[in-house]
C-alpha atoms as a PDB file:
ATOM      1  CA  UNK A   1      -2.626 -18.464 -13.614  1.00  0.00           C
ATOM      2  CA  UNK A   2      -2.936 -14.823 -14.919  1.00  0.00           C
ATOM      3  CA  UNK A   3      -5.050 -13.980 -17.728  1.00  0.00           C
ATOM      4  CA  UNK A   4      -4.164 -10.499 -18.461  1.00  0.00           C
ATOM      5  CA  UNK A   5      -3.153  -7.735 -17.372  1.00  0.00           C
ATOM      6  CA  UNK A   6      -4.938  -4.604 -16.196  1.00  0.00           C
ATOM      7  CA  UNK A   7      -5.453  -2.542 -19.413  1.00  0.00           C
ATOM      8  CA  UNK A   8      -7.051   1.062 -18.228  1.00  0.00           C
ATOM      9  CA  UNK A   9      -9.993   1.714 -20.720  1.00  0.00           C
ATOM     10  CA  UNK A  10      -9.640   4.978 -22.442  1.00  0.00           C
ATOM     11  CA  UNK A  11     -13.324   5.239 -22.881  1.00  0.00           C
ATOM     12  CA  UNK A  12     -13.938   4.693 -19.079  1.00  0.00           C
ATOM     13  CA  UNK A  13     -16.244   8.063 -18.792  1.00  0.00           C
ATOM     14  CA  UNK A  14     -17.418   7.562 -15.328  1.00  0.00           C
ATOM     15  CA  UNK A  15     -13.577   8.361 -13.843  1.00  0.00           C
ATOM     16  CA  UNK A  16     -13.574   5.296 -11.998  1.00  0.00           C
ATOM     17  CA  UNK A  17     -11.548   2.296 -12.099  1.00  0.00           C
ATOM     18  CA  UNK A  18     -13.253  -0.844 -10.229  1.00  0.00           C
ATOM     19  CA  UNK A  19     -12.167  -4.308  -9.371  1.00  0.00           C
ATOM     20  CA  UNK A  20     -14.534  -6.911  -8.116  1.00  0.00           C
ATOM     21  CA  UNK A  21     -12.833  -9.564  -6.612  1.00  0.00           C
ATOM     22  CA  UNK A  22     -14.422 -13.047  -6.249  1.00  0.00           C
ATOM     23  CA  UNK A  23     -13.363 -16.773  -5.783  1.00  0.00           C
ATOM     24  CA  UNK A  24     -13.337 -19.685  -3.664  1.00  0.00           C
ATOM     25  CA  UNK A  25     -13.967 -19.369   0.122  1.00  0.00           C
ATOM     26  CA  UNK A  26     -10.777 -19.602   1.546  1.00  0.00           C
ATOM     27  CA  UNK A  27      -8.771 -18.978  -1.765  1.00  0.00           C
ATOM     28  CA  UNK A  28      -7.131 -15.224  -0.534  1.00  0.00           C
ATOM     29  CA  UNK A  29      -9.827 -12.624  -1.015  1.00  0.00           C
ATOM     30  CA  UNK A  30      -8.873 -10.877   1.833  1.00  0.00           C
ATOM     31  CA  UNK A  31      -5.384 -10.859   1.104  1.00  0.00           C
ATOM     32  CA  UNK A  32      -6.248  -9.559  -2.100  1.00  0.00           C
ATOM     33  CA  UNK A  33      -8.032  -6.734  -0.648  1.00  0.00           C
ATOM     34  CA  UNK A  34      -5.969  -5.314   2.091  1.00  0.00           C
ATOM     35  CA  UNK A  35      -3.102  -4.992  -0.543  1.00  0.00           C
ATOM     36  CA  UNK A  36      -5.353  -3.039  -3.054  1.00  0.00           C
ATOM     37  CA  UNK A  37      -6.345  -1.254  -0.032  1.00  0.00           C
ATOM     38  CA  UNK A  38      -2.754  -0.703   1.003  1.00  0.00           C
ATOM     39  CA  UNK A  39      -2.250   0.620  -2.355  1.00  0.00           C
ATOM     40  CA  UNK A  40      -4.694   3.444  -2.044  1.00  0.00           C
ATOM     41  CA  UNK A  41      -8.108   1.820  -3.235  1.00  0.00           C
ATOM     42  CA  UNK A  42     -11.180   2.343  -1.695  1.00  0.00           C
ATOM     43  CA  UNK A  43     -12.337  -1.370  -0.247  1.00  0.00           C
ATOM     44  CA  UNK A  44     -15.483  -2.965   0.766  1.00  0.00           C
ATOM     45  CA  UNK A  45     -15.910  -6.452   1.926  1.00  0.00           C
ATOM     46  CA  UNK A  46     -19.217  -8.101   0.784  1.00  0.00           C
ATOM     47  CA  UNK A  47     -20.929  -6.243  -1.066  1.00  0.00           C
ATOM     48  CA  UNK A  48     -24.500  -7.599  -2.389  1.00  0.00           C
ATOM     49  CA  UNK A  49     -23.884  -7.415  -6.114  1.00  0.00           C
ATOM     50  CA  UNK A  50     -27.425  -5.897  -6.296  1.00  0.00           C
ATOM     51  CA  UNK A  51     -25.984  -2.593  -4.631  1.00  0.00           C
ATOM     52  CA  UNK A  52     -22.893  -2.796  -6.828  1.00  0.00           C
ATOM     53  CA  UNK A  53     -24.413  -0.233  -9.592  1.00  0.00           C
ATOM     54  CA  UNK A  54     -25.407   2.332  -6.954  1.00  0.00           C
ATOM     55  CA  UNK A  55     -21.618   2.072  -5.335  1.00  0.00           C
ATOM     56  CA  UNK A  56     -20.205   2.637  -8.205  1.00  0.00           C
ATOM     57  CA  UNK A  57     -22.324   5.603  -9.073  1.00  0.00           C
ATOM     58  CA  UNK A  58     -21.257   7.146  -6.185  1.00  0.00           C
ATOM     59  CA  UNK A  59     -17.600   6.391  -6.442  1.00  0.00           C
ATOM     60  CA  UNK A  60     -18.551   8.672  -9.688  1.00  0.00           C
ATOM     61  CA  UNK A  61     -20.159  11.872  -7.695  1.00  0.00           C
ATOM     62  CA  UNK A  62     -17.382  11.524  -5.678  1.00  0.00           C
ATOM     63  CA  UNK A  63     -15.516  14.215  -7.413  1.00  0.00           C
ATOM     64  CA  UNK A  64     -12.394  12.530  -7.894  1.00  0.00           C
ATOM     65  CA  UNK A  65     -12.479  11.337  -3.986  1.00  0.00           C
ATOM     66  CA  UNK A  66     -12.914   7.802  -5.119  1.00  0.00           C
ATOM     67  CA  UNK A  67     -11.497   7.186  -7.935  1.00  0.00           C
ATOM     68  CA  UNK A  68     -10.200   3.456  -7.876  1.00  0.00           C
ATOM     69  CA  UNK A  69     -12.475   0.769  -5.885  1.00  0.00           C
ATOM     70  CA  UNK A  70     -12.254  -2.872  -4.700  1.00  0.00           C
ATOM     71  CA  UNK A  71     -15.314  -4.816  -4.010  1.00  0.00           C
ATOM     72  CA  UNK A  72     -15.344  -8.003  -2.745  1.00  0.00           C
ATOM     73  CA  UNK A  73     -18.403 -10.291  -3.696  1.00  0.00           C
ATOM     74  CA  UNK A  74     -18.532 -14.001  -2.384  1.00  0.00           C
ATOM     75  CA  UNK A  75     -21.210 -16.293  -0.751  1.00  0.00           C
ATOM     76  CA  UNK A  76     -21.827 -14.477   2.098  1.00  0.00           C
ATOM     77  CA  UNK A  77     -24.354 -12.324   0.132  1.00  0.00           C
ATOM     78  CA  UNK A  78     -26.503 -15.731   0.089  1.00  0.00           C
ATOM     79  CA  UNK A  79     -29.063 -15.078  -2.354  1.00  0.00           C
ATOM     80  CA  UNK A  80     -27.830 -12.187  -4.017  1.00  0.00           C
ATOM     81  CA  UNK A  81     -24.903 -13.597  -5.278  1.00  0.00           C
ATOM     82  CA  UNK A  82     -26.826 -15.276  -8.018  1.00  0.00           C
ATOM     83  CA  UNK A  83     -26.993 -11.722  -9.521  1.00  0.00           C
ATOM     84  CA  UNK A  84     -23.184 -10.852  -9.731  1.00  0.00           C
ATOM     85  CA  UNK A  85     -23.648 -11.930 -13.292  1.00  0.00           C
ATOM     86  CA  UNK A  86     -26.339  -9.338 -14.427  1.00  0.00           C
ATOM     87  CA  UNK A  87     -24.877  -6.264 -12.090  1.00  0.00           C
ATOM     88  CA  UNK A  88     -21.258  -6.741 -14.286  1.00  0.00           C
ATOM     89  CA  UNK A  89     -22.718  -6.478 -17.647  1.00  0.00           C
ATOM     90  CA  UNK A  90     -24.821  -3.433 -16.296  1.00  0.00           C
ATOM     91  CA  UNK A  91     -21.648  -2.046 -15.025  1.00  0.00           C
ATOM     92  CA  UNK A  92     -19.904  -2.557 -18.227  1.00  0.00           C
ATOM     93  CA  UNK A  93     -23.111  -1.029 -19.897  1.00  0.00           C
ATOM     94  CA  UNK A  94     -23.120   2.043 -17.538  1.00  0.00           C
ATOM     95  CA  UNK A  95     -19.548   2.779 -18.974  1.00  0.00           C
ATOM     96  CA  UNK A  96     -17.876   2.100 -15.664  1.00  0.00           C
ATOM     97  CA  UNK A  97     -13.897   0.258 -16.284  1.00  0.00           C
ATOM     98  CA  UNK A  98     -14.420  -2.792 -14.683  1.00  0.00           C
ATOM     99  CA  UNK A  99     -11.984  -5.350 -13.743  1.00  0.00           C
ATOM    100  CA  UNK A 100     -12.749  -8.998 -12.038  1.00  0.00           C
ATOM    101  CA  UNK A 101     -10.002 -10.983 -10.155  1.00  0.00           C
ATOM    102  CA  UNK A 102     -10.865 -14.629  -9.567  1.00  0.00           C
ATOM    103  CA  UNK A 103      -9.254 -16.030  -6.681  1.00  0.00           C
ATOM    104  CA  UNK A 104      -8.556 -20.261  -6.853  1.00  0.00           C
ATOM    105  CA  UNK A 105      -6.844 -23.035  -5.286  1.00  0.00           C
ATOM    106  CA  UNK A 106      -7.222 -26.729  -5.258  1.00  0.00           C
ATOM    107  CA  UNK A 107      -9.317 -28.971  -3.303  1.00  0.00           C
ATOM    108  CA  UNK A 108      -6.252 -30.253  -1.270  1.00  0.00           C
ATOM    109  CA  UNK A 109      -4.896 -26.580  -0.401  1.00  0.00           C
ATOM    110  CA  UNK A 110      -8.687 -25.152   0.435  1.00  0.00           C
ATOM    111  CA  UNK A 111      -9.389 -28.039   2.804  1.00  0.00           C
ATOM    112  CA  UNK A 112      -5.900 -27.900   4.560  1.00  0.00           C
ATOM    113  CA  UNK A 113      -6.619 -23.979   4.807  1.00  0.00           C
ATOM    114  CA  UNK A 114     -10.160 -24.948   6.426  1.00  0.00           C
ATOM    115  CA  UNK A 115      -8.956 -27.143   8.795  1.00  0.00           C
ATOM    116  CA  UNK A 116      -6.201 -25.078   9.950  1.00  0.00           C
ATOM    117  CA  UNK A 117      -8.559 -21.951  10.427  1.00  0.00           C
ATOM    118  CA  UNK A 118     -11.711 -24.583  11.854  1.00  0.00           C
ATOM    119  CA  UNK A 119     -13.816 -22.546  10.436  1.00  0.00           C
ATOM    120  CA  UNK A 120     -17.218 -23.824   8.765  1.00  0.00           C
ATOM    121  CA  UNK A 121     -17.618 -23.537   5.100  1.00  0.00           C
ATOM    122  CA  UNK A 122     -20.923 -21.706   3.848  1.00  0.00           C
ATOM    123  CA  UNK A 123     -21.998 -24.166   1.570  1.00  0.00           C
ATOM    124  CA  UNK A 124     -21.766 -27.380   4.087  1.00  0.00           C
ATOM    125  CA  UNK A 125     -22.102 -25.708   7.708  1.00  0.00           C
ATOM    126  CA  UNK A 126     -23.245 -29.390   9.369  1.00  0.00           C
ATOM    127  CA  UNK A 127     -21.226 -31.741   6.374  1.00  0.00           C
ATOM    128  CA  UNK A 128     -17.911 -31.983   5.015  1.00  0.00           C
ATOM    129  CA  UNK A 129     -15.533 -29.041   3.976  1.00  0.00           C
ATOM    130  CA  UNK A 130     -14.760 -30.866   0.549  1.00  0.00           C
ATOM    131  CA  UNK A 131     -18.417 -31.093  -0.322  1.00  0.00           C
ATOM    132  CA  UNK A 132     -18.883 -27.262   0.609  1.00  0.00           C
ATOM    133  CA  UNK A 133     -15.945 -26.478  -1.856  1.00  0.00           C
ATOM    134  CA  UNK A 134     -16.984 -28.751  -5.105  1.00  0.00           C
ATOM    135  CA  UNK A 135     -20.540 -27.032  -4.602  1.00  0.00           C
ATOM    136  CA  UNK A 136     -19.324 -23.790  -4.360  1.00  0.00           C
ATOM    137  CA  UNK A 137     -16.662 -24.583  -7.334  1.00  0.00           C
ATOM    138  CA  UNK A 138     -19.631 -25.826 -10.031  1.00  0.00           C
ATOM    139  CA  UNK A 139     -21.591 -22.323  -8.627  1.00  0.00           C
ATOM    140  CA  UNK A 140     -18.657 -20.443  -9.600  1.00  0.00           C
ATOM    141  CA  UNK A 141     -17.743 -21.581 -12.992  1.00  0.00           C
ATOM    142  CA  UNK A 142     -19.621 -19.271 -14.855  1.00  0.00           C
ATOM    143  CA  UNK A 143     -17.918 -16.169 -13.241  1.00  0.00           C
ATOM    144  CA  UNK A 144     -14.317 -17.968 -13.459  1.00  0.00           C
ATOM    145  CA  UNK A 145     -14.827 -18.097 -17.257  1.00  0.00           C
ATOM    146  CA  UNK A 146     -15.930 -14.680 -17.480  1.00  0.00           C
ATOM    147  CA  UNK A 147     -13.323 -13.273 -14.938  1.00  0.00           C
ATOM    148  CA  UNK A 148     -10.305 -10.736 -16.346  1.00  0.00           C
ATOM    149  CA  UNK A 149      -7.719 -12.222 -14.005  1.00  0.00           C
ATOM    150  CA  UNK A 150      -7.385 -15.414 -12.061  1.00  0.00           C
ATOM    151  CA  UNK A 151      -4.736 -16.373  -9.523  1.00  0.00           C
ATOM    152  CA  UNK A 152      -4.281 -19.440  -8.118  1.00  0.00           C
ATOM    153  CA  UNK A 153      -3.373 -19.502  -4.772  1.00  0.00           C
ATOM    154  CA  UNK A 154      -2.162 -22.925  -4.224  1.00  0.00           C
ATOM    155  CA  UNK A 155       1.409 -22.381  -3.612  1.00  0.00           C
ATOM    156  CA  UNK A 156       1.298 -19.131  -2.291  1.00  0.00           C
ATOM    157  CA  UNK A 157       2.020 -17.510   1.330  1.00  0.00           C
ATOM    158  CA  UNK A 158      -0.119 -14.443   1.604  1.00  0.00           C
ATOM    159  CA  UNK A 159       2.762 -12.097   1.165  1.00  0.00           C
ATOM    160  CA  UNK A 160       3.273 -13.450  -1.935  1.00  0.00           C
ATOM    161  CA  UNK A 161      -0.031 -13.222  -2.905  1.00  0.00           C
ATOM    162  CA  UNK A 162      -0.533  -9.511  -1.799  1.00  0.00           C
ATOM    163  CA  UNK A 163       2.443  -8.818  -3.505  1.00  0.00           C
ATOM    164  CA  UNK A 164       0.997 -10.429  -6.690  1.00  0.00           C
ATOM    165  CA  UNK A 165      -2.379  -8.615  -6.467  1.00  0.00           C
ATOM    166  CA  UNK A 166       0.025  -5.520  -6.001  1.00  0.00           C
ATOM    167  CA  UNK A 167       1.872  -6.369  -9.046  1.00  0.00           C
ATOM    168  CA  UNK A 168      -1.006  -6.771 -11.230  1.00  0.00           C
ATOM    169  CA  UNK A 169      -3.468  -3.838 -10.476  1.00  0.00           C
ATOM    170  CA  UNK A 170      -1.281  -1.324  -8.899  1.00  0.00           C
ATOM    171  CA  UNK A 171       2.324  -0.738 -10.516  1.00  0.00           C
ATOM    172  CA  UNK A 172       0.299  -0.584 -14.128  1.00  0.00           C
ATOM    173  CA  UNK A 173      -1.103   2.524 -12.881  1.00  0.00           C
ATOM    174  CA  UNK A 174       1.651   3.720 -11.027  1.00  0.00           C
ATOM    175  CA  UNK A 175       0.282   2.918  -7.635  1.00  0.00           C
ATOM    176  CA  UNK A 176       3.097   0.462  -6.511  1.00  0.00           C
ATOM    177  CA  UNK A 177       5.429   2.292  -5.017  1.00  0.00           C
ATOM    178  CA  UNK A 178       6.602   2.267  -1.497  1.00  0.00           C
ATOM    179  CA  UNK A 179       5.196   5.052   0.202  1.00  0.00           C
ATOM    180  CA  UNK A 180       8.051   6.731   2.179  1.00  0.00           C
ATOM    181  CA  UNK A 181       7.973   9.150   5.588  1.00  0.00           C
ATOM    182  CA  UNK A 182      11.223  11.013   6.317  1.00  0.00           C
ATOM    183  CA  UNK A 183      11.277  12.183  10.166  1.00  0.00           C
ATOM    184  CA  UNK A 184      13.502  14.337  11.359  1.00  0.00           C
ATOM    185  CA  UNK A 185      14.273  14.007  15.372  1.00  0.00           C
ATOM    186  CA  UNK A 186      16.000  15.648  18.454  1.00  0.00           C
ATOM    187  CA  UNK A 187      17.626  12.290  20.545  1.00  0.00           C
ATOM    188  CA  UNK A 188      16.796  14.535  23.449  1.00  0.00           C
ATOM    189  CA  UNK A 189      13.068  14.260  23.385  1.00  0.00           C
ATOM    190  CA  UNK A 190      13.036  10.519  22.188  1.00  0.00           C
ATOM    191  CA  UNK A 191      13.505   8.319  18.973  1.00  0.00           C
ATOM    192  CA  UNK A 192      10.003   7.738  17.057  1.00  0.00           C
ATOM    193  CA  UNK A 193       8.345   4.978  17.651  1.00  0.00           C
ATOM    194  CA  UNK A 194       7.028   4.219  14.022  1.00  0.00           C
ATOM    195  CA  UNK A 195      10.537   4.194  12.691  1.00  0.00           C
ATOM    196  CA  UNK A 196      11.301   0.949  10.335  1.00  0.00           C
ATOM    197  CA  UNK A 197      15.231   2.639   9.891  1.00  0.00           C
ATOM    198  CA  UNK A 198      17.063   5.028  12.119  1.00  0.00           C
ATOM    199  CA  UNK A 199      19.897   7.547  11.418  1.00  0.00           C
ATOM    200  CA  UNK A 200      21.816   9.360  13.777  1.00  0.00           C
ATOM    201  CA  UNK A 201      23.995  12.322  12.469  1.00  0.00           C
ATOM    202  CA  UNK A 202      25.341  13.824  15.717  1.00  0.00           C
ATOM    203  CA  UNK A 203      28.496  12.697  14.265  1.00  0.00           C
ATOM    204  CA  UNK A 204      28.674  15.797  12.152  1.00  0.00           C
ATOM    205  CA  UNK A 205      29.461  19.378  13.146  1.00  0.00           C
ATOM    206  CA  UNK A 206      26.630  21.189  14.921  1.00  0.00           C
ATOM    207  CA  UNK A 207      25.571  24.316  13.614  1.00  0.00           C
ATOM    208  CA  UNK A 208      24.204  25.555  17.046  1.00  0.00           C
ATOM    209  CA  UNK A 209      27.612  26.590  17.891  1.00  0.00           C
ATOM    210  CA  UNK A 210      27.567  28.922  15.537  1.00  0.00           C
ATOM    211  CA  UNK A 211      25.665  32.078  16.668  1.00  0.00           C
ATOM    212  CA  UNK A 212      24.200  33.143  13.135  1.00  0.00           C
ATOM    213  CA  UNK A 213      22.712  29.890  12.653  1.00  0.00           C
ATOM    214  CA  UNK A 214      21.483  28.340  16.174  1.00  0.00           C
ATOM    215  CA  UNK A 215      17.942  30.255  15.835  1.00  0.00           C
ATOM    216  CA  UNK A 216      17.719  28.680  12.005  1.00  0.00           C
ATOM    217  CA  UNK A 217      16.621  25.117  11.033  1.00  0.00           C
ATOM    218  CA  UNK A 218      17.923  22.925   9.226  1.00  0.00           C
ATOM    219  CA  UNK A 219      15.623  24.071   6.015  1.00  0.00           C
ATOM    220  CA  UNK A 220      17.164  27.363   5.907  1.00  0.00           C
ATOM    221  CA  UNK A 221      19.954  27.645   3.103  1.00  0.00           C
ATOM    222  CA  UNK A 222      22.757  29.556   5.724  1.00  0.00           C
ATOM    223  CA  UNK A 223      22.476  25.804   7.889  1.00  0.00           C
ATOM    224  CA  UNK A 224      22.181  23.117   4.843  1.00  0.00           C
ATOM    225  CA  UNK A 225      25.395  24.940   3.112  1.00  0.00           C
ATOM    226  CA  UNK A 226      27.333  24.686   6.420  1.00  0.00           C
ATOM    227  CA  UNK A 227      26.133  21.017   6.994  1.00  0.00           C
ATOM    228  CA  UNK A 228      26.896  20.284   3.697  1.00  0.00           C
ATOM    229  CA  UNK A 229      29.891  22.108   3.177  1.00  0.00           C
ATOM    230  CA  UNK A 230      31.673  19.841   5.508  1.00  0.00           C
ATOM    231  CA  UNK A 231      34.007  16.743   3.499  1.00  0.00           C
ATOM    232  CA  UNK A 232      32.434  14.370   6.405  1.00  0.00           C
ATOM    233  CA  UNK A 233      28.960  15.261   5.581  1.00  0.00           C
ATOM    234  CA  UNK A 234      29.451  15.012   1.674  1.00  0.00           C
ATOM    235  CA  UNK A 235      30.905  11.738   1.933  1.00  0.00           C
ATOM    236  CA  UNK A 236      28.176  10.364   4.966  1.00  0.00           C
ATOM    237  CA  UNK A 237      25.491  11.529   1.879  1.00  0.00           C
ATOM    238  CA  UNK A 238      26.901   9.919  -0.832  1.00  0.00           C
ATOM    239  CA  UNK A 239      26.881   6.297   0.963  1.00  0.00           C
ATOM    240  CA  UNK A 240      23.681   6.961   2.861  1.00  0.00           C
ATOM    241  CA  UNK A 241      22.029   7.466  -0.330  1.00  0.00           C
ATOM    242  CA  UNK A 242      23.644   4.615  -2.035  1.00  0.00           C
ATOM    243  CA  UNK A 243      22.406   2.347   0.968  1.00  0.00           C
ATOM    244  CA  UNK A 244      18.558   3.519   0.365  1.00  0.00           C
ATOM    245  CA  UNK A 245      18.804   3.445  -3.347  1.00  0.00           C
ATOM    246  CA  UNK A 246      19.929  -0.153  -3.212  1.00  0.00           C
ATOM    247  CA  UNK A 247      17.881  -1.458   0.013  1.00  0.00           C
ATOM    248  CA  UNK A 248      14.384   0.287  -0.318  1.00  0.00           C
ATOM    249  CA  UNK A 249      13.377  -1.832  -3.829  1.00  0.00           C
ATOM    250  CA  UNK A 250      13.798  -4.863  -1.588  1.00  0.00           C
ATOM    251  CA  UNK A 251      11.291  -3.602   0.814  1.00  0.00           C
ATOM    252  CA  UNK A 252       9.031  -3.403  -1.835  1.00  0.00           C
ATOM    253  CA  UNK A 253       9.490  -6.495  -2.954  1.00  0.00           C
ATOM    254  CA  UNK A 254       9.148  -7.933   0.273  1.00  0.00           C
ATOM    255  CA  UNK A 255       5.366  -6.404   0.197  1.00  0.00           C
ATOM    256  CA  UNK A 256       6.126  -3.557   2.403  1.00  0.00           C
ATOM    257  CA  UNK A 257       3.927  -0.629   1.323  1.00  0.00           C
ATOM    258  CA  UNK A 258       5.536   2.022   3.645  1.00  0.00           C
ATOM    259  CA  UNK A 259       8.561   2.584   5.576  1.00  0.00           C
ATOM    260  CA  UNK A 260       9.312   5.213   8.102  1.00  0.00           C
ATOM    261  CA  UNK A 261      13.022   6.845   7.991  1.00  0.00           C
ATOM    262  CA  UNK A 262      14.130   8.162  11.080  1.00  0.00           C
ATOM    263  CA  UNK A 263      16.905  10.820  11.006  1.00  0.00           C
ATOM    264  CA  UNK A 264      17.832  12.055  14.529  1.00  0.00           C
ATOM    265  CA  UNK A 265      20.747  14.552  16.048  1.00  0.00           C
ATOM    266  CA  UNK A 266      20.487  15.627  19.431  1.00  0.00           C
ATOM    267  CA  UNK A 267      17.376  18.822  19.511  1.00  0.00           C
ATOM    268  CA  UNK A 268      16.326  17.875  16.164  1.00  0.00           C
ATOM    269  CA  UNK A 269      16.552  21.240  14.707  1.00  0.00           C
ATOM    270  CA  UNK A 270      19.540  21.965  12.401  1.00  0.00           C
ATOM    271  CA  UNK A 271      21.562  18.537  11.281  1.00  0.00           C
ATOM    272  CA  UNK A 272      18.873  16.050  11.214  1.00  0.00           C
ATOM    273  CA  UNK A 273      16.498  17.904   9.642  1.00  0.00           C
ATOM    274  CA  UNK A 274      18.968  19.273   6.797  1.00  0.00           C
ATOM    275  CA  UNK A 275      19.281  15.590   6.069  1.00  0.00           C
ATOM    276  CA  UNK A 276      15.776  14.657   5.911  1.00  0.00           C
ATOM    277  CA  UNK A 277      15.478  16.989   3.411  1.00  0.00           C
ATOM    278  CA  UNK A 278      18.381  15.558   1.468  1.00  0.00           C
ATOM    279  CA  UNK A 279      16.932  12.290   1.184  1.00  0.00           C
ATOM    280  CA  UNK A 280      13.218  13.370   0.684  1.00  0.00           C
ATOM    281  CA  UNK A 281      14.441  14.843  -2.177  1.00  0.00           C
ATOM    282  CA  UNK A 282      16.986  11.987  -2.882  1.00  0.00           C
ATOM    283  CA  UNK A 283      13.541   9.782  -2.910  1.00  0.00           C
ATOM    284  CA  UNK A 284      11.170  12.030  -4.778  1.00  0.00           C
ATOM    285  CA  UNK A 285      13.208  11.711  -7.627  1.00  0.00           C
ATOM    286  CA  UNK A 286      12.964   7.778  -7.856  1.00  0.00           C
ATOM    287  CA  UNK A 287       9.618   8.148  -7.464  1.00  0.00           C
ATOM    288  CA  UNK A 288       8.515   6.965  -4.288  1.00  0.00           C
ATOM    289  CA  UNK A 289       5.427   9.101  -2.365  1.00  0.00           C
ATOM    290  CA  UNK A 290       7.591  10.744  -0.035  1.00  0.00           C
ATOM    291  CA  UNK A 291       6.346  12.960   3.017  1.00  0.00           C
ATOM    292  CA  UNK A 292       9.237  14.923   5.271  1.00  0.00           C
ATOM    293  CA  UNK A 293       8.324  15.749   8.740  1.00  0.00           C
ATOM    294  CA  UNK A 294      10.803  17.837  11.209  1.00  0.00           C
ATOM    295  CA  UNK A 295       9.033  16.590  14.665  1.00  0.00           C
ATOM    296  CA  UNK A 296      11.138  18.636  17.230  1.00  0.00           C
ATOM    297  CA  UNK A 297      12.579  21.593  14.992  1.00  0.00           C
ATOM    298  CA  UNK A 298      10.542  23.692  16.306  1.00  0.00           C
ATOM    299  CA  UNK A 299      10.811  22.985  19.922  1.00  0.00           C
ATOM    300  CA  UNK A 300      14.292  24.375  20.288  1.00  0.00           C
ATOM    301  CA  UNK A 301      12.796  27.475  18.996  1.00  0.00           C
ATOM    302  CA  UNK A 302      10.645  27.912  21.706  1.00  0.00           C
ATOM    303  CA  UNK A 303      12.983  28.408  24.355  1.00  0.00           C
ATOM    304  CA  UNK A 304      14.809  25.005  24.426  1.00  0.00           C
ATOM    305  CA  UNK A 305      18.456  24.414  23.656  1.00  0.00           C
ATOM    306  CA  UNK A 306      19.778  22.498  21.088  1.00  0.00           C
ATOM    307  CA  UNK A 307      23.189  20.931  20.704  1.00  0.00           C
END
């Protein structure tokens, strides 16, 4: 279940958005974490609630370094846990926005969860799992009441789960966007290994037969009108396009937070990386964080030979 929302507090003066995330051992907090911190938030994993004040005032000094946090507060902090209570309303009263997720799941789920990791759970170490769990459920009640959102995780993988966490905090403030790297690539001196998609364009005419433009790149207007100019070209863009346009939202809902684009001819200086900066562009405009790299452009510059 969902409460709400993230609503982003106009009077937040401190410049810092934080989201303490709390629940039942085994419920998802880590999921929950690694996809804020996929998303760009700064993370830390068990924090003593008595230091969360002084975090958060530094998050504030920061400068603008830090401006969105996750902390995750659970029984591992033992005895300071008890205080979680009192260091959110002081939060709230420092003028910090503050957000808590509340992470759930049933008795059944959490003790098939336990028993498939064997771990021990910190309320019943020497007893049963199921007695650790109802303890630790009556200790949390109070916070589950007062908590912003709560998700149960019952039913969920945890994709779908970091995809709901995602989906929650992150698109409301514009943070849930695939992140996108465009590489361009010369065949001759290897594919890259990151790539998630690969292009090759040494189907199209090569502009290092032409002696005007073999010392250019593929950036340079002279080598993108020729590349362009060409029917082939024009109608390779207009379906390449049309294939990210329509494939890249289901990477994102799949969970993916970034995907690496490959596009490769054969030095890596004029075709591929007139592309690249086709479809960086292509990309910007929909919004995704885009970054264009031209790995081997300058190589061939250097005394190597393109073709």
């Amino acid at each position: 279940m969902v409460k709400k929302g993230l609503e982003i507090n106009e009077r937040n003066k401190k410049g810092v958005e934080l989201i303490v995330i709390t629940g039942l051992s085994g419920a998802g907090r880590t999921q929950a974490m690694q996809s804020l911190e996929d998303q760009g938030f700064f993370c830390v994993d068990n924090l003593p609630p008595s230091f969360l004040v002084k975090f958060a005032e530094l998050c504030a000094q920061s400068r603008g370094k830090v401006s969105k946090a996750a902390i995750v507060c659970d029984l591992r902090g033992g005895e300071f846990f008890s205080s979680l209570s009192n260091a959110l309303s002081n939060l709230e009263k420092e003028g910090f926005h503050l957000e808590v997720l509340f992470l759930d799941a049933s008795d059944e789920t959490l003790i098939r969860r336990y028993k498939e990791s064997r771990r021990r759970h910190p309320l019943s170490p020497h007893g049963r799992v199921l007695d650790g769990i109802q303890a630790e459920r009556q200790q949390l009640e109070e916070l589950r009441i007062r908590a912003d959102n709560i998700i149960d995780t019952s039913n969920l993988s945890s994709q779908e789960l970091r995809s709901k966490v995602a989906e929650l905090f992150c698109k409301a403030q514009g943070l849930g966007q695939m992140a996108v790297s465009v590489i361009s690539f010369g065949f001759k001196y290897g594919s890259p290994m990151d790539a998630d998609l690969v292009m090759d364009v040494r189907f199209l005419p090569n502009p290092f037969y032409v002696e005007t433009l073999r010392p250019l790149t593929g950036e340079h207007t002279l080598v993108q009108e020729y590349v362009f100019g060409n029917p082939i070209a024009q109608e390779f863009m207009e379906k390449y396009l049309a294939l990210l346009e329509y494939i890249l939202p289901y990477y994102v809902q799949e969970g993916k937070t970034h995907l690496v684009i490959g596009i490769g001819c054969t030095g890596g200086q004029h075709r591929s990386v007139a592309i690249a900066e086709r479809v960086g562009q292509f990309l910007k405009v929909r919004h995704y964080a885009i970054s264009v790299k031209h790995r081997d452009a300058d190589k061939n510059q250097k005394g190597g030979t393109a073709r």
